[in-house]
PDB file of N, CA and C in Angstrom:
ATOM      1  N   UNK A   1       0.816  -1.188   0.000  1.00  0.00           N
ATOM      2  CA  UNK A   1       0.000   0.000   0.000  1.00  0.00           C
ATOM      3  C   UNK A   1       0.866   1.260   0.000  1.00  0.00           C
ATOM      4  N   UNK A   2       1.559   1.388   0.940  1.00  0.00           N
ATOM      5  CA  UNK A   2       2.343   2.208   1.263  1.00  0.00           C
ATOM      6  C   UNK A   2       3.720   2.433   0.306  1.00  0.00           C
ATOM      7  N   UNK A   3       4.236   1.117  -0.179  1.00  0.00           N
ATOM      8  CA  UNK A   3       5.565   1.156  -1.045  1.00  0.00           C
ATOM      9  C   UNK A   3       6.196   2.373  -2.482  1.00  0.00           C
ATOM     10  N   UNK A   4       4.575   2.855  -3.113  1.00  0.00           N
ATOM     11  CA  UNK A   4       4.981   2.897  -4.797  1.00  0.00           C
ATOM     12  C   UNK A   4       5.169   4.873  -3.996  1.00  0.00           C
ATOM     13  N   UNK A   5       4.343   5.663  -3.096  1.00  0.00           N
ATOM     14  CA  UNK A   5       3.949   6.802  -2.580  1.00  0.00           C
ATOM     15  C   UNK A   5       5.153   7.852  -1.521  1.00  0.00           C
ATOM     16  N   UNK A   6       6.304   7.412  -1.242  1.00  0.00           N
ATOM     17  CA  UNK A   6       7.000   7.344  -0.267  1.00  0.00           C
ATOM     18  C   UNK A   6       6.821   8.752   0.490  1.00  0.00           C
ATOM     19  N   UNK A   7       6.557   9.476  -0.511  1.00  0.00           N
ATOM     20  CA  UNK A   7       6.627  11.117  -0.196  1.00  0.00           C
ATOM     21  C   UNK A   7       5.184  11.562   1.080  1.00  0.00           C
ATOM     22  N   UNK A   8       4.175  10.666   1.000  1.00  0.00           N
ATOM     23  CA  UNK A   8       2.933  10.781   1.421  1.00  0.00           C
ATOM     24  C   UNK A   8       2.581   9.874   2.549  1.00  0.00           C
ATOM     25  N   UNK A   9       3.954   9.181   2.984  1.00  0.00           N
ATOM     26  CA  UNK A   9       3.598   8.021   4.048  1.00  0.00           C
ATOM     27  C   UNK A   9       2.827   8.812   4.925  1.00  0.00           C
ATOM     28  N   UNK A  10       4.028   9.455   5.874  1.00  0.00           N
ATOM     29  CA  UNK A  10       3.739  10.252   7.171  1.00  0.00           C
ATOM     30  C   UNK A  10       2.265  11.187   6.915  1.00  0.00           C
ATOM     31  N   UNK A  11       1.952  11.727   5.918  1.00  0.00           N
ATOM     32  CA  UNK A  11       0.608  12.572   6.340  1.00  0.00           C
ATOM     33  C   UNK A  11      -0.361  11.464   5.643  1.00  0.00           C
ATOM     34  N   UNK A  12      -0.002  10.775   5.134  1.00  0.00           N
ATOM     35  CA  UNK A  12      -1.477   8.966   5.184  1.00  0.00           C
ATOM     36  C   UNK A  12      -1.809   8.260   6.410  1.00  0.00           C
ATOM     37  N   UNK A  13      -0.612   8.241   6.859  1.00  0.00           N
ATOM     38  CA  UNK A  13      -0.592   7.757   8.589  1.00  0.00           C
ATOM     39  C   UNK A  13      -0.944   8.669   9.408  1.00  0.00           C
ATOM     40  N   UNK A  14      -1.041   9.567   9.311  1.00  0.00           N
ATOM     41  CA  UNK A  14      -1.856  10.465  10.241  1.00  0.00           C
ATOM     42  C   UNK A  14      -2.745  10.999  10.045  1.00  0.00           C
ATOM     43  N   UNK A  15      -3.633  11.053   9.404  1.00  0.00           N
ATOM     44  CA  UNK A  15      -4.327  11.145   8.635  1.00  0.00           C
ATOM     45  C   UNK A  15      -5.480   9.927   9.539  1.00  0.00           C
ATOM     46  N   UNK A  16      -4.889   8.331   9.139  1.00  0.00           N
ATOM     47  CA  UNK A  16      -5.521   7.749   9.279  1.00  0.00           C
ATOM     48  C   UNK A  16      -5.738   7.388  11.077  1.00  0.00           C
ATOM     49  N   UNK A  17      -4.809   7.714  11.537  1.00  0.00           N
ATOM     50  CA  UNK A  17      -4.403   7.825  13.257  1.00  0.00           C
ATOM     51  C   UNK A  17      -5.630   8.775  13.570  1.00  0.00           C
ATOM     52  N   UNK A  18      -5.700  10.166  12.974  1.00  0.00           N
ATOM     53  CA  UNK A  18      -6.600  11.411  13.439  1.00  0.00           C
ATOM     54  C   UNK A  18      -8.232  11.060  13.000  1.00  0.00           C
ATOM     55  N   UNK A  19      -8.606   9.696  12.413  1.00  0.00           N
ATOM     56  CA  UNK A  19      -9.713   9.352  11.644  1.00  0.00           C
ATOM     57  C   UNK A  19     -10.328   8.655  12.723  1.00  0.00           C
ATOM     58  N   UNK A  20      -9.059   8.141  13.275  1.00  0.00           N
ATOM     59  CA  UNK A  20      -9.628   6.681  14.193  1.00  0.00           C
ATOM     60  C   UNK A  20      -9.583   5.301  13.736  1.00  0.00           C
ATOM     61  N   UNK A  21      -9.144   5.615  12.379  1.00  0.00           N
ATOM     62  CA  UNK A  21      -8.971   3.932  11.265  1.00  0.00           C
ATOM     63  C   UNK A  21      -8.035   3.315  12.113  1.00  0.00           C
ATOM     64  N   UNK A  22      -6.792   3.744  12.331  1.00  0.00           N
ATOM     65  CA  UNK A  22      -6.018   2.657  12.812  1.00  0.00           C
ATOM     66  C   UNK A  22      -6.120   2.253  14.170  1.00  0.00           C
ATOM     67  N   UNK A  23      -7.379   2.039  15.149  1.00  0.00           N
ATOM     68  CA  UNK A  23      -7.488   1.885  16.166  1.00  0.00           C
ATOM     69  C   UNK A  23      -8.113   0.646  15.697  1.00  0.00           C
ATOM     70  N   UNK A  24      -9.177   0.929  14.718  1.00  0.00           N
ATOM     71  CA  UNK A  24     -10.197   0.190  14.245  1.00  0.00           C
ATOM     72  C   UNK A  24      -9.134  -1.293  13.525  1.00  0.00           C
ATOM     73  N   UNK A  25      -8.025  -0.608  12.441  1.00  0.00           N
ATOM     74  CA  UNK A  25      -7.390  -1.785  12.527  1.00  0.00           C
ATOM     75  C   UNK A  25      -6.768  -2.689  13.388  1.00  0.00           C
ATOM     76  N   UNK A  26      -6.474  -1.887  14.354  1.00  0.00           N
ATOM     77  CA  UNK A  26      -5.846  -2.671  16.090  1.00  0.00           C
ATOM     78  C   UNK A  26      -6.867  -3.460  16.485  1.00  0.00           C
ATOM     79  N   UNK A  27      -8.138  -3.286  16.201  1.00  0.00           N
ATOM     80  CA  UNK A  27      -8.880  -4.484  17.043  1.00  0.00           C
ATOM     81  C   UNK A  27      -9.434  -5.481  15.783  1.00  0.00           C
ATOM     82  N   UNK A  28      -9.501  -5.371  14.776  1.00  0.00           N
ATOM     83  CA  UNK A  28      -9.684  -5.853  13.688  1.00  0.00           C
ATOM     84  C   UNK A  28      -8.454  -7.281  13.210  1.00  0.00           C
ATOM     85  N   UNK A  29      -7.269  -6.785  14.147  1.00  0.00           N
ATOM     86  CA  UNK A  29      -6.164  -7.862  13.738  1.00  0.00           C
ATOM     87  C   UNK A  29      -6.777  -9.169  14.975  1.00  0.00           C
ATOM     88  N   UNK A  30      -7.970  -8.798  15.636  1.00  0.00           N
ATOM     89  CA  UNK A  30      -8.025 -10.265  16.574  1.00  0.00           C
ATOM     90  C   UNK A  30      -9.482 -10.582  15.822  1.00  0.00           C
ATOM     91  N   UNK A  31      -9.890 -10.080  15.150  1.00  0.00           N
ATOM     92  CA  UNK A  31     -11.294 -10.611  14.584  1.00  0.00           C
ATOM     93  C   UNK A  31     -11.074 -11.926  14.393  1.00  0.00           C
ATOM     94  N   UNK A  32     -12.565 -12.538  14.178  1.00  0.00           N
ATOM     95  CA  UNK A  32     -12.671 -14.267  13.791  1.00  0.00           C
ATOM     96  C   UNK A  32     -12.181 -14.818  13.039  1.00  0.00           C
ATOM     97  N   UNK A  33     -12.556 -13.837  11.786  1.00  0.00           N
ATOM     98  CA  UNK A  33     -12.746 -14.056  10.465  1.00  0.00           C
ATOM     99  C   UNK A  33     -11.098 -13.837  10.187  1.00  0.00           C
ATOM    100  N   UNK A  34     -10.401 -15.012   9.544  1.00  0.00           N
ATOM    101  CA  UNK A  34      -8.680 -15.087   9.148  1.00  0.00           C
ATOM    102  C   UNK A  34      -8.801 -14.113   8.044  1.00  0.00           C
ATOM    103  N   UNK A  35      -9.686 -14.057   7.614  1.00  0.00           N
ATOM    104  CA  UNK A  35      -9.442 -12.604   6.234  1.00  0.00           C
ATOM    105  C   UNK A  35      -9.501 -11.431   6.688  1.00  0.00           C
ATOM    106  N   UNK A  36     -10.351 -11.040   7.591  1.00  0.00           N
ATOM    107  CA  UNK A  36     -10.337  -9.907   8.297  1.00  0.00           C
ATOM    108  C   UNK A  36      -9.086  -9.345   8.705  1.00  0.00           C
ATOM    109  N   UNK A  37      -8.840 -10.648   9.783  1.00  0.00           N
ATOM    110  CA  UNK A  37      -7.418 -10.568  10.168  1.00  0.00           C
ATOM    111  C   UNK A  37      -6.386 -10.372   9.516  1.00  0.00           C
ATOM    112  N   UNK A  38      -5.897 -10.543   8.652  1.00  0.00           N
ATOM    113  CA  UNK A  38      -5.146 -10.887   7.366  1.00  0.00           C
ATOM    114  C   UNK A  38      -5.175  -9.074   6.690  1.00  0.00           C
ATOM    115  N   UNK A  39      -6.157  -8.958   6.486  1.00  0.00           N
ATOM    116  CA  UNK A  39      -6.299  -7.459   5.635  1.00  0.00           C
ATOM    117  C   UNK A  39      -5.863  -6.388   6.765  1.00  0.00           C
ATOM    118  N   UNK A  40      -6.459  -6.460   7.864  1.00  0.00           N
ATOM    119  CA  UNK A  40      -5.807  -5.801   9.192  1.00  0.00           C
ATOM    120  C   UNK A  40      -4.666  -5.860   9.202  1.00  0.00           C
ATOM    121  N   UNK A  41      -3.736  -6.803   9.510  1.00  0.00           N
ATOM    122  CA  UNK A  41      -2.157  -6.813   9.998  1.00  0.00           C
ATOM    123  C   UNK A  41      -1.554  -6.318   8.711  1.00  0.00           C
ATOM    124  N   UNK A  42      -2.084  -6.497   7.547  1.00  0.00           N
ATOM    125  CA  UNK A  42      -1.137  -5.689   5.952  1.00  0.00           C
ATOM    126  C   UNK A  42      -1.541  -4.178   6.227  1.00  0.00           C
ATOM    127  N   UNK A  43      -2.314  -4.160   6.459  1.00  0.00           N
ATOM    128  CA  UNK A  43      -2.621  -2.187   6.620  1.00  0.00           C
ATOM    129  C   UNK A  43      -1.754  -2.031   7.723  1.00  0.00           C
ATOM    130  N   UNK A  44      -2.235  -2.372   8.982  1.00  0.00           N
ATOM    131  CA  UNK A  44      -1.672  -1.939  10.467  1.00  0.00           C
ATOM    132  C   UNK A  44      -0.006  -1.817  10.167  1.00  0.00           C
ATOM    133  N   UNK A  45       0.530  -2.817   9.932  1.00  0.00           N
ATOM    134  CA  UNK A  45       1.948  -2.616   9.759  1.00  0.00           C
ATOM    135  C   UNK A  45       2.742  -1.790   9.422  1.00  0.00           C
ATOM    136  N   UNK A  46       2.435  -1.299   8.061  1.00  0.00           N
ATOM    137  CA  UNK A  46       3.025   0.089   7.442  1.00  0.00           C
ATOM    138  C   UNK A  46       2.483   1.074   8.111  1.00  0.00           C
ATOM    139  N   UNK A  47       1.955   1.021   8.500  1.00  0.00           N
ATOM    140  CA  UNK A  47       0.884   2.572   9.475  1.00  0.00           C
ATOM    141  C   UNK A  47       2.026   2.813  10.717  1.00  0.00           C
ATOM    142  N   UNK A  48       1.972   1.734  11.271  1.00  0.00           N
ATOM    143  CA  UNK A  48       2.691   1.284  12.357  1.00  0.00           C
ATOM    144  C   UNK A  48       4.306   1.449  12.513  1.00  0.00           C
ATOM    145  N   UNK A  49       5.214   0.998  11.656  1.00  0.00           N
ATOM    146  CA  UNK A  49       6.137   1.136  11.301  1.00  0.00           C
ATOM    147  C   UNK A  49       6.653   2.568  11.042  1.00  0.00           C
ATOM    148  N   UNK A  50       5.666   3.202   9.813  1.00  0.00           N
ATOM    149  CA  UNK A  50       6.160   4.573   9.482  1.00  0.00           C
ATOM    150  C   UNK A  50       5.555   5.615  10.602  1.00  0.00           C
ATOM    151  N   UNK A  51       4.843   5.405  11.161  1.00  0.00           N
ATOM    152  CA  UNK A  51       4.535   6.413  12.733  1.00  0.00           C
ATOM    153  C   UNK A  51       5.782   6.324  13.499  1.00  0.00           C
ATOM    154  N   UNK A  52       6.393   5.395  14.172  1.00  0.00           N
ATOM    155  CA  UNK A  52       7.365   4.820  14.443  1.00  0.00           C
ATOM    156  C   UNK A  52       8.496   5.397  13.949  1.00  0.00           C
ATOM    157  N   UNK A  53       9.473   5.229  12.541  1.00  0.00           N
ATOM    158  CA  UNK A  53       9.992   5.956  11.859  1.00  0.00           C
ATOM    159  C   UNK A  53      10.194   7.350  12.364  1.00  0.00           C
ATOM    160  N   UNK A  54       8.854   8.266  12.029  1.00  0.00           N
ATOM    161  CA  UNK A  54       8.731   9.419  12.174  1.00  0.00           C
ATOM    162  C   UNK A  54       9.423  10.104  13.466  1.00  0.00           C
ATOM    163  N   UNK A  55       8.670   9.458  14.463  1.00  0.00           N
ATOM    164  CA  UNK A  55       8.721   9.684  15.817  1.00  0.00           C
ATOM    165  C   UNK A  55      10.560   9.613  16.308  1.00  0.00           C
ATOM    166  N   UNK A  56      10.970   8.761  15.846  1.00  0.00           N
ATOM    167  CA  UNK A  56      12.384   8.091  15.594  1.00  0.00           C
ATOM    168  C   UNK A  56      13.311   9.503  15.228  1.00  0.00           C
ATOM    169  N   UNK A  57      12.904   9.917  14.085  1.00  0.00           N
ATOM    170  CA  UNK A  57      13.442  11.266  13.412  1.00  0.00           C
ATOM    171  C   UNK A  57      12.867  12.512  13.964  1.00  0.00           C
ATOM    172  N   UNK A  58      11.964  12.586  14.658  1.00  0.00           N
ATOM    173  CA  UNK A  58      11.880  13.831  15.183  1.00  0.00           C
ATOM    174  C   UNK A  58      12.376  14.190  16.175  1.00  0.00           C
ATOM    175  N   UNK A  59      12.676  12.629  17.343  1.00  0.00           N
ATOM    176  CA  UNK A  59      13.582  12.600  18.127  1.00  0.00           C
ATOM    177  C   UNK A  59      15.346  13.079  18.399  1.00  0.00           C
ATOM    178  N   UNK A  60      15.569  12.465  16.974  1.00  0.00           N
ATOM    179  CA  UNK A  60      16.654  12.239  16.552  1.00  0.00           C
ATOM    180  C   UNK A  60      16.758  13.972  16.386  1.00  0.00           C
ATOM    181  N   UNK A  61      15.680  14.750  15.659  1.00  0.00           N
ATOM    182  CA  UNK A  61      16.050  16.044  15.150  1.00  0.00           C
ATOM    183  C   UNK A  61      16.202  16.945  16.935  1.00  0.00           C
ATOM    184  N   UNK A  62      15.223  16.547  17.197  1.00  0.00           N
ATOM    185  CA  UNK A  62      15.632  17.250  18.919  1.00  0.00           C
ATOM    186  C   UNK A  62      17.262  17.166  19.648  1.00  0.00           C
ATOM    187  N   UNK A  63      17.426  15.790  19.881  1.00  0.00           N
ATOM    188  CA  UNK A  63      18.894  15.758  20.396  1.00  0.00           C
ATOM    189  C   UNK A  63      19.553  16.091  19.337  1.00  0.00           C
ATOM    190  N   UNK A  64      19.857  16.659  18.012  1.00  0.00           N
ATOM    191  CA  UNK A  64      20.513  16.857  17.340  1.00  0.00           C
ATOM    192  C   UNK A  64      20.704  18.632  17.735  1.00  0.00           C
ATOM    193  N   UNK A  65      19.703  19.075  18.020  1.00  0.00           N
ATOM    194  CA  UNK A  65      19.635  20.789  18.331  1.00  0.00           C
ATOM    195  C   UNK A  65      20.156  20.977  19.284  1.00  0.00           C
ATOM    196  N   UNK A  66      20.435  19.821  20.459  1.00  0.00           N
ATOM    197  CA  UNK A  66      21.027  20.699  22.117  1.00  0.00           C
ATOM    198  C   UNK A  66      22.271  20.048  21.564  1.00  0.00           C
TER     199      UNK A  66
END
């Protein structure tokens, strides 16, 4: 999903964080249904990861200033 866009990760992921989608995918990865599940953990991941990322580098940009 995320791979072909690189420029648009971070405001897709937040985006979808400020929607409430990716909460919805957090409980969606224990659903019954293995497809459910399945379509959940491929979204959640990249969401997940590049929030992560971000957070990583903004950090990084802070201790870089003192």
């Amino acid at each position: 999903m995320f791979k072909k866009d690189i420029k648009y990760h971070h405001k897709i992921a937040t985006e979808i964080v400020k929607s409430g989608a990716f909460e919805i995918l957090e409980h969606l990865q224990n659903h019954e249904d293995k497809h459910i599940r399945k379509f959940a953990k491929a979204f959640y991941q990249p969401i997940y990861e590049n929030l992560a990322a971000q957070e990583n580098d903004a950090t990084r940009t802070f201790h870089d200033e003192f």
